[in-house]
N, C-alpha and C. Protein backbone atom coordinates (compact mmCIF):
# COMPACT_ATOMS: atom_id res chain seq x y z
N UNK A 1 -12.21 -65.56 -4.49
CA UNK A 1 -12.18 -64.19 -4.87
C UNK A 1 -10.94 -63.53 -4.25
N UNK A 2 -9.92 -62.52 -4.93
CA UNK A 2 -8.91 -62.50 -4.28
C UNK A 2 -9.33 -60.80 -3.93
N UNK A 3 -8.58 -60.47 -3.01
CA UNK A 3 -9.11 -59.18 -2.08
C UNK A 3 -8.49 -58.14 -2.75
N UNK A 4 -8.98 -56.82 -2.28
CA UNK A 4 -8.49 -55.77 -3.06
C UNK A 4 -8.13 -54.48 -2.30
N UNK A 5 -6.09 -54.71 -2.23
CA UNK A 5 -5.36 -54.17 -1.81
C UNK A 5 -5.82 -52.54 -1.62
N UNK A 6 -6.31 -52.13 -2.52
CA UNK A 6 -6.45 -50.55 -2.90
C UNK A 6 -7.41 -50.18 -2.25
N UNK A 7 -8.51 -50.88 -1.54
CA UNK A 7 -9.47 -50.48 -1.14
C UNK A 7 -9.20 -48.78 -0.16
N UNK A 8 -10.16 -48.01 -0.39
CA UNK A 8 -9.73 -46.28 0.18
C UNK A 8 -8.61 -45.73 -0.11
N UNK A 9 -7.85 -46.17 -0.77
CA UNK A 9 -6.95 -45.60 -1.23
C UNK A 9 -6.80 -44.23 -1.85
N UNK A 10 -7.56 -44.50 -2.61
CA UNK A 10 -8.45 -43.13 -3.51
C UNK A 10 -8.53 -42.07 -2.61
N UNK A 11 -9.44 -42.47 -1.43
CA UNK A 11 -9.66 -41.62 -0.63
C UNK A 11 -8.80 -40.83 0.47
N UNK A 12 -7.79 -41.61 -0.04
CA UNK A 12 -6.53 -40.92 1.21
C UNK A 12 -5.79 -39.98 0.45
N UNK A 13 -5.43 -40.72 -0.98
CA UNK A 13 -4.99 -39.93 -1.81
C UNK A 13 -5.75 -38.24 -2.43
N UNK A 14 -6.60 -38.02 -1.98
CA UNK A 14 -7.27 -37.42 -2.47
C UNK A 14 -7.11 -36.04 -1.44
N UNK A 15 -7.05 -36.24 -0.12
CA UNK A 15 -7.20 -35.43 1.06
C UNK A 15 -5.17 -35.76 0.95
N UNK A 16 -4.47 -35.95 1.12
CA UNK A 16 -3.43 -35.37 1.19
C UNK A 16 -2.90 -34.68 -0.35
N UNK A 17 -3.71 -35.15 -1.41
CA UNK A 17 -3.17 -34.16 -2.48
C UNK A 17 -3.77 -32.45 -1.95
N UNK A 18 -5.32 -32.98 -1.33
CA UNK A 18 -5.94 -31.47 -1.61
C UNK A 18 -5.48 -31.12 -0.46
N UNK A 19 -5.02 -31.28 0.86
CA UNK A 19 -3.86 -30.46 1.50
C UNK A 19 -2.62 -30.16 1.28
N UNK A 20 -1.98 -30.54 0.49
CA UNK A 20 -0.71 -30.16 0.16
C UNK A 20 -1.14 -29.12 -0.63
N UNK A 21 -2.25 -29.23 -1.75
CA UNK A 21 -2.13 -28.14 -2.64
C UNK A 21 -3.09 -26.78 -1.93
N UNK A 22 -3.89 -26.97 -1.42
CA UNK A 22 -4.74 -25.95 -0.85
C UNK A 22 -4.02 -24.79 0.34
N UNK A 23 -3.15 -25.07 1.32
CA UNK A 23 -2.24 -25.05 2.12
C UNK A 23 -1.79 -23.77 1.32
N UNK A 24 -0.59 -24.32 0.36
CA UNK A 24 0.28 -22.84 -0.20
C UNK A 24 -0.71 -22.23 -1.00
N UNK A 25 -1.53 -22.64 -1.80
CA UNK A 25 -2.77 -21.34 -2.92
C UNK A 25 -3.91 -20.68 -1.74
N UNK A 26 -3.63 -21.13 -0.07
CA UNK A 26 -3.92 -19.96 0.82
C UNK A 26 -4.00 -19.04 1.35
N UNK A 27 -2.20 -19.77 1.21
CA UNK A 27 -1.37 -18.51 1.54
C UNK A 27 -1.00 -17.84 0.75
N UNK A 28 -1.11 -17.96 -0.53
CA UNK A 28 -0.85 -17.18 -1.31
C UNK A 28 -1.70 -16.24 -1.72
N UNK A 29 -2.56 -16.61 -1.71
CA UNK A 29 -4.18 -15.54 -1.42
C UNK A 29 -4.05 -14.64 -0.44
N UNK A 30 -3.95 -14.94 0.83
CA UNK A 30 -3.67 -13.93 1.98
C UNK A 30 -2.85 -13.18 1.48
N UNK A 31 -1.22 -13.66 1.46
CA UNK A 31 -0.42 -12.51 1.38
C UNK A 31 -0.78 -11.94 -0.48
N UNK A 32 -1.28 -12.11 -1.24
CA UNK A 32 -1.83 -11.42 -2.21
C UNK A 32 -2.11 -10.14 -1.91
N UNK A 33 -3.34 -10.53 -0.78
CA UNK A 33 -4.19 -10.02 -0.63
C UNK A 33 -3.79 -8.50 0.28
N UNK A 34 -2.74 -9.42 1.44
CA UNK A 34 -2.05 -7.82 1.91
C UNK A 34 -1.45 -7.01 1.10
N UNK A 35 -0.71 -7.77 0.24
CA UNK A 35 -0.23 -6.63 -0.43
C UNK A 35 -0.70 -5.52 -1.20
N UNK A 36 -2.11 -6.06 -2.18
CA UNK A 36 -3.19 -5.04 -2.78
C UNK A 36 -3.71 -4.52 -2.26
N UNK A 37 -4.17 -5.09 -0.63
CA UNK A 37 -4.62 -3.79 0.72
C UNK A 37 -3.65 -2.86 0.97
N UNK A 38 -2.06 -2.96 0.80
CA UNK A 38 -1.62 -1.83 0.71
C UNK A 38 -0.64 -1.13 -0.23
N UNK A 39 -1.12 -1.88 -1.62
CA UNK A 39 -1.24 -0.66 -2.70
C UNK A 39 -2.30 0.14 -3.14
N UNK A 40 -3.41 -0.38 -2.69
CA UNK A 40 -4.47 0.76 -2.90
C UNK A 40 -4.94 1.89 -1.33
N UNK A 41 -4.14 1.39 -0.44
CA UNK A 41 -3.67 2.43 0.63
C UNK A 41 -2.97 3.35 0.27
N UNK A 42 -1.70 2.97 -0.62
CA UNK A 42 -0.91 3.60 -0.52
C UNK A 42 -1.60 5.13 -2.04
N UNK A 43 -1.88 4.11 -2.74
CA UNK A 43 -2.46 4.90 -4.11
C UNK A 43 -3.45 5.96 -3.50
N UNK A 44 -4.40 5.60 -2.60
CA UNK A 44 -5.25 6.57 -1.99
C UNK A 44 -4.84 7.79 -1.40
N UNK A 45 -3.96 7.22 -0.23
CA UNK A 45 -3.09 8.19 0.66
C UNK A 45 -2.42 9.50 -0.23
N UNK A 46 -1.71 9.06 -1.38
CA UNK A 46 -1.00 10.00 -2.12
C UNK A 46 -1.92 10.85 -2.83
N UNK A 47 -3.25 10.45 -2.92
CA UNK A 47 -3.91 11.31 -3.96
C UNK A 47 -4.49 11.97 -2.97
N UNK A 48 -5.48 11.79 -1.50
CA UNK A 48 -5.92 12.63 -1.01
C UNK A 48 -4.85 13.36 -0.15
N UNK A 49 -3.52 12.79 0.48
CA UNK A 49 -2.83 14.11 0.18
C UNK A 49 -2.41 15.70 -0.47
N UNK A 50 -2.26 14.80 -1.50
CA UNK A 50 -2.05 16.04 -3.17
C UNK A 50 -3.40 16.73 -3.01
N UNK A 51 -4.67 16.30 -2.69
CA UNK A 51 -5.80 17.51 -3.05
C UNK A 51 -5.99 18.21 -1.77
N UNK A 52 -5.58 17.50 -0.73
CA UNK A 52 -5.58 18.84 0.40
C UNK A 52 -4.35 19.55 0.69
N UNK A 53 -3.32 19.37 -0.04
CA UNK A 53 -2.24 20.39 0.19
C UNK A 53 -2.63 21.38 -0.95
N UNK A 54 -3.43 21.57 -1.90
CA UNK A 54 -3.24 22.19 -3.08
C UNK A 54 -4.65 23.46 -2.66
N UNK A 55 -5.42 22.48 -1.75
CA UNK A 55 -6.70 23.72 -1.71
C UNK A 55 -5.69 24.54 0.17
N UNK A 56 -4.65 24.26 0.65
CA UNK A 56 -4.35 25.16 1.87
C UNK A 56 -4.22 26.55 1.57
N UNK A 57 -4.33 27.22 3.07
CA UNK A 57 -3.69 28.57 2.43
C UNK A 57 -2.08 28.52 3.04
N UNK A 58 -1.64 28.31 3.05
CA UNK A 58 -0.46 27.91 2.66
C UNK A 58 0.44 26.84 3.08
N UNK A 59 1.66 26.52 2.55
CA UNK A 59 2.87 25.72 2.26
C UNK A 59 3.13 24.72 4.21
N UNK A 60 2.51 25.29 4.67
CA UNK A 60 2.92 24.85 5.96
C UNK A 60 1.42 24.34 6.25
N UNK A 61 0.74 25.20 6.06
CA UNK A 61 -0.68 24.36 6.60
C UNK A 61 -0.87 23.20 5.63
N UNK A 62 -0.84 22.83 4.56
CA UNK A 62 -0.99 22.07 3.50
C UNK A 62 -0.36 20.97 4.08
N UNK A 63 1.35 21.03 4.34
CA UNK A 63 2.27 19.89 4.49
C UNK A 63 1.08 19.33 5.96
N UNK A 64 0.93 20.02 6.84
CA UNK A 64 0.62 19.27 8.15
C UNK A 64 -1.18 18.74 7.73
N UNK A 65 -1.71 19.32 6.70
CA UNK A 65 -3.35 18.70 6.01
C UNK A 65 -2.69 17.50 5.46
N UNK A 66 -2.05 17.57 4.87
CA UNK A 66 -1.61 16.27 3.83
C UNK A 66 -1.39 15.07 4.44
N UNK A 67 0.09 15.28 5.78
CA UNK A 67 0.39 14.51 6.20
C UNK A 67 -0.79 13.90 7.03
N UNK A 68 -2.11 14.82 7.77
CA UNK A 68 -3.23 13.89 8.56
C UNK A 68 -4.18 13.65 7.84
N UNK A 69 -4.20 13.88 6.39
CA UNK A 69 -5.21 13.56 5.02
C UNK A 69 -4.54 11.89 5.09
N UNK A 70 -3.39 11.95 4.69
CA UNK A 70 -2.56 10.38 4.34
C UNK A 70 -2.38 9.77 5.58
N UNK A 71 -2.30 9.84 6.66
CA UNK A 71 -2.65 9.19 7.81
C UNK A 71 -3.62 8.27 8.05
N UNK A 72 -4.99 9.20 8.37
CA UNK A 72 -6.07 8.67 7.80
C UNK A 72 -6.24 7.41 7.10
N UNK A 73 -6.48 8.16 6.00
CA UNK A 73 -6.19 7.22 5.11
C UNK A 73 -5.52 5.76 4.92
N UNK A 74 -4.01 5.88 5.24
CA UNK A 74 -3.55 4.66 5.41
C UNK A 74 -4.32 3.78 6.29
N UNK A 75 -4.20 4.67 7.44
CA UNK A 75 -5.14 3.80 8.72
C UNK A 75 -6.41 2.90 8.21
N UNK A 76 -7.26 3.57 7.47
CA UNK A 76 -8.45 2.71 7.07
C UNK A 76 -8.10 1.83 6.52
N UNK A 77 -7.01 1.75 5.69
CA UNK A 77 -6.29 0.68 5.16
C UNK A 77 -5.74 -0.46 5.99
N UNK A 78 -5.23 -0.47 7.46
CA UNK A 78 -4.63 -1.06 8.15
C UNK A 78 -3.83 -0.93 8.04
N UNK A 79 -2.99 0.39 7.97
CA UNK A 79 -1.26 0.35 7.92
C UNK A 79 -0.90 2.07 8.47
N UNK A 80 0.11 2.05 8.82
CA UNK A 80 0.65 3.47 9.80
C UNK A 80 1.28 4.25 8.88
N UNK A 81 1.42 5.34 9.18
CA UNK A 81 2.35 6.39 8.20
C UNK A 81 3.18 6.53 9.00
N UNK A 82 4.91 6.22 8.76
CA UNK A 82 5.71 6.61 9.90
C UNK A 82 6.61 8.10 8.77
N UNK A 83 7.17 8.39 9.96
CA UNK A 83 7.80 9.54 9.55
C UNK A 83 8.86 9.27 8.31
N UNK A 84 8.84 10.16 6.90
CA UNK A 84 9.91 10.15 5.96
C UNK A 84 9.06 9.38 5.31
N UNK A 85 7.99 8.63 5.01
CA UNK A 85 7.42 7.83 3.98
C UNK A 85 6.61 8.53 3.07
N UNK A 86 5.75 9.79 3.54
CA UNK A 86 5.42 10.28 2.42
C UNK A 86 6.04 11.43 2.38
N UNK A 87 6.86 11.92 0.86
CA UNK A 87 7.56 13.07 0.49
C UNK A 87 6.62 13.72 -0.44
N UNK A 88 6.95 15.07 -0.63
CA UNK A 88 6.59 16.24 -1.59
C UNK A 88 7.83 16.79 -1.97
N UNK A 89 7.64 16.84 -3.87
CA UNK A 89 8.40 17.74 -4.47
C UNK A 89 7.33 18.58 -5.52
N UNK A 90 7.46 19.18 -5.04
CA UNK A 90 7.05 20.92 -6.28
C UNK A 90 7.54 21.97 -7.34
N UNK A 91 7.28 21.62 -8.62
CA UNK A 91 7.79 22.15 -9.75
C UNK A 91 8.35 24.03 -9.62
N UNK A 92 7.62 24.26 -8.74
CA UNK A 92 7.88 25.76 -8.44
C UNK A 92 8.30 25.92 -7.05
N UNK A 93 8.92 27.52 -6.61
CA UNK A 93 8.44 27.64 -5.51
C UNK A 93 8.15 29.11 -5.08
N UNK A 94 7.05 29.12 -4.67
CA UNK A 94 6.57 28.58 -3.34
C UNK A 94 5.77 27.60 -4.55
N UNK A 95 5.48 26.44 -3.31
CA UNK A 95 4.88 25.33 -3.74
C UNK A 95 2.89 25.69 -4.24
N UNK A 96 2.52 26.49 -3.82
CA UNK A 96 1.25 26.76 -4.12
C UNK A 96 1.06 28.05 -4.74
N UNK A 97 1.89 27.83 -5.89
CA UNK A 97 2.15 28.73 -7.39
C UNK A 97 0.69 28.58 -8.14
N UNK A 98 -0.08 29.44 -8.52
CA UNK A 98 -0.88 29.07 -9.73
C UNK A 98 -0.52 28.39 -10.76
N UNK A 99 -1.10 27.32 -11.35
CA UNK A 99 -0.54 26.09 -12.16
C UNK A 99 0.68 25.71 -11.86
N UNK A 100 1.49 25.51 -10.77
CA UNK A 100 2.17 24.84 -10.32
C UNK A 100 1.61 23.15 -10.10
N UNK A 101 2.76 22.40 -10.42
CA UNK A 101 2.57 21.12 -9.99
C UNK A 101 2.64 20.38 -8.86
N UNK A 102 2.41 19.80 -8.05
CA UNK A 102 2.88 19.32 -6.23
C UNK A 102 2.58 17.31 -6.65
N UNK A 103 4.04 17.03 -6.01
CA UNK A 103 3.78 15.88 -6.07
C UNK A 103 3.95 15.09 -5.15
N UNK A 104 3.44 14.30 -4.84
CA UNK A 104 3.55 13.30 -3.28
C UNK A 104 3.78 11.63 -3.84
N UNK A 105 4.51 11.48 -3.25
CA UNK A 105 5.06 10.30 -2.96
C UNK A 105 4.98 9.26 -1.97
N UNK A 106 4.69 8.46 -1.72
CA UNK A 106 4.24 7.09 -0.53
C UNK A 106 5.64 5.67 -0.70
N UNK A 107 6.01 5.37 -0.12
CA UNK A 107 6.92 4.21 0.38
C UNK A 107 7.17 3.99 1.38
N UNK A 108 7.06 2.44 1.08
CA UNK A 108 6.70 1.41 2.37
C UNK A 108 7.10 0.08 2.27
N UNK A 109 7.14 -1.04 2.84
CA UNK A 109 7.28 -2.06 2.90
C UNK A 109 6.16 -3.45 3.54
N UNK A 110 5.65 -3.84 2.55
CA UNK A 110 4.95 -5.00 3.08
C UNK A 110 5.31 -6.21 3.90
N UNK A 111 5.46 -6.68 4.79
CA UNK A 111 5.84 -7.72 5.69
C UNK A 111 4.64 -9.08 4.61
N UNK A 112 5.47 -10.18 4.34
CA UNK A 112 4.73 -11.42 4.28
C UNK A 112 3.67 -11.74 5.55
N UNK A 113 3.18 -12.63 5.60
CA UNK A 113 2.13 -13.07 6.75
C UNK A 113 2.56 -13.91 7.43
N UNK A 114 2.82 -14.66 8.11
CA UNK A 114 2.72 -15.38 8.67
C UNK A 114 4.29 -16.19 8.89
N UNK A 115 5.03 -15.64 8.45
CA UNK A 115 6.59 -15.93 7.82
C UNK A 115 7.70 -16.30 9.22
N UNK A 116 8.33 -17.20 9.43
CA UNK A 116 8.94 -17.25 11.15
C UNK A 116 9.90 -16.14 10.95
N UNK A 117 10.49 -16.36 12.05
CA UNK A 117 11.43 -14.83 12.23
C UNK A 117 13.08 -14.72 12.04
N UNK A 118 13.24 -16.42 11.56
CA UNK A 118 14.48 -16.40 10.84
C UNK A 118 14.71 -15.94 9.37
N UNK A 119 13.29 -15.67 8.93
CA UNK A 119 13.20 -15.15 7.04
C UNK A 119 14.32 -13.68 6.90
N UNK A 120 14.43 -13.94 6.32
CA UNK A 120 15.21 -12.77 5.68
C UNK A 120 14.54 -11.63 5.53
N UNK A 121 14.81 -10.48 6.15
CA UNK A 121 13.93 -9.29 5.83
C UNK A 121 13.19 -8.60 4.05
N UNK A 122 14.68 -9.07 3.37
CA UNK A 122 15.00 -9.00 1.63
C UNK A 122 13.92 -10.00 1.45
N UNK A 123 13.66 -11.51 1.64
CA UNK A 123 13.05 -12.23 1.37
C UNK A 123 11.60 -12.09 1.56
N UNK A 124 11.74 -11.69 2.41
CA UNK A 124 10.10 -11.75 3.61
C UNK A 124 8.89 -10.50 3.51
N UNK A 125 9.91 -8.92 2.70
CA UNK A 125 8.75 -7.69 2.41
C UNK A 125 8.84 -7.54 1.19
N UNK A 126 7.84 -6.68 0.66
CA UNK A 126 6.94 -6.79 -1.10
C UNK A 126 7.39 -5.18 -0.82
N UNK A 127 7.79 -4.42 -1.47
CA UNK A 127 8.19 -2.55 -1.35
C UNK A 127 7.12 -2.49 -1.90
N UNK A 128 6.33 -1.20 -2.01
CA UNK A 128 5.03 -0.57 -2.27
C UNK A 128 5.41 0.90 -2.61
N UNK A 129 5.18 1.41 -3.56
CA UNK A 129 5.37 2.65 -3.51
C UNK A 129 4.53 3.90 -4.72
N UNK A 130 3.73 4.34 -4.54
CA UNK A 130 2.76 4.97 -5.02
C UNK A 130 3.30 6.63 -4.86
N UNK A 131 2.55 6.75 -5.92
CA UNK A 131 2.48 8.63 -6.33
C UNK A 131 1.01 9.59 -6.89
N UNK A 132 1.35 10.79 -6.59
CA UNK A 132 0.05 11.30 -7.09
C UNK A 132 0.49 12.66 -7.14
N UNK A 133 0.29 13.59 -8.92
CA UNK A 133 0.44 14.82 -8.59
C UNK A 133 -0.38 15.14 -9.14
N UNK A 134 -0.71 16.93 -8.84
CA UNK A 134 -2.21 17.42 -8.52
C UNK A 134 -1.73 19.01 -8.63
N UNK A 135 -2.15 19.30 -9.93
CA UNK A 135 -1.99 21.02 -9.97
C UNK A 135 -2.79 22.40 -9.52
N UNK A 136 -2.05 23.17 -8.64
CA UNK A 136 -2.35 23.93 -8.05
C UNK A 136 -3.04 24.89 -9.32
N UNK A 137 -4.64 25.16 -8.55
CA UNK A 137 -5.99 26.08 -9.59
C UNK A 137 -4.61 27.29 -10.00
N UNK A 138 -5.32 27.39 -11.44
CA UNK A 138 -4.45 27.99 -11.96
C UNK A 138 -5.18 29.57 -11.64
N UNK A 139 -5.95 30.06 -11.49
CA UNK A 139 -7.29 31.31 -10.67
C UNK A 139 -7.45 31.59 -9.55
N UNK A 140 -6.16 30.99 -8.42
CA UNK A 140 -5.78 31.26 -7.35
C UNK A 140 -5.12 32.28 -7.02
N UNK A 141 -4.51 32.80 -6.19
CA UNK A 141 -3.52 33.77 -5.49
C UNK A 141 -2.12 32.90 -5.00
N UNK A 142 -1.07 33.56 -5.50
CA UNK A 142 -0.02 32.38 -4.98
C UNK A 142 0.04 32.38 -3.52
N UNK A 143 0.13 31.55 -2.69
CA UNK A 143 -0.09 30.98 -1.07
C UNK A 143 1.80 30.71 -0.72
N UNK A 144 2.08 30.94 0.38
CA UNK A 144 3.14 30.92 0.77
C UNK A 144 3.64 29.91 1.33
């Protein structure tokens, strides 16, 4: 009876295919996954911004509601609001015009996961950038 070379073979083959392939569709899941954790941060942040600057009594109290409305917010998300990332532009002014428009803006940058620290910054973050505008009650008093 002559012997048979192949014996487990199968079985070796089998565990280094399904680590090679399981390995990157991991990681690609993870960092998927950060990144939709912070586009729907970012989508959130901008909208509950926009509805608490629009109910302030005015233009200054609103900007400093907004900015700790989207704070918040991000935070539950796992991500920081640094300064200059979320902007407001307003179709009128003063910005809390009856039927006036107010719009907020969010941008940011996603970092990959797990990536060494020779990657390329260009290579290595996903940009994110979300909006939300939200018109000031048109049965209001204009706010300053």
């Amino acid at each position: 009876m002559k012997g048979n070379d192949d014996e487990g073979a199968a079985m070796v083959e089998f565990i280094v295919l399904a680590v090679t392939l399981a390995i990157p569709l991991c990681y690609l899941i993870l960092a998927v996954f950060d990144v939709q954790r912070a586009a729907f941060g970012a989508s959130a942040a901008t909208r509950e911004a926009a509805r608490v600057f629009v109910r302030a009594l005015s233009t200054a109290e609103g900007e400093q509601r907004a900015q700790a409305a989207a704070g918040i917010t991000l935070a539950d998300h796992g991500l920081a609001l640094e300064p200059g990332d979320l902007t407001i532009s307003c179709s009128v002014t003063p910005c809390l015009t009856p039927g006036a428009t107010v719009r907020f803006s969010y941008r940011t940058t996603v970092k990959l996961p797990y990536l060494p620290a020779f990657a390329s910054a260009d290579l290595a973050t996903i940009p994110i950038t979300a909006s939300h505008t939200q018109t000031v009650d048109e049965y209001s008093q204009v706010r300053p």
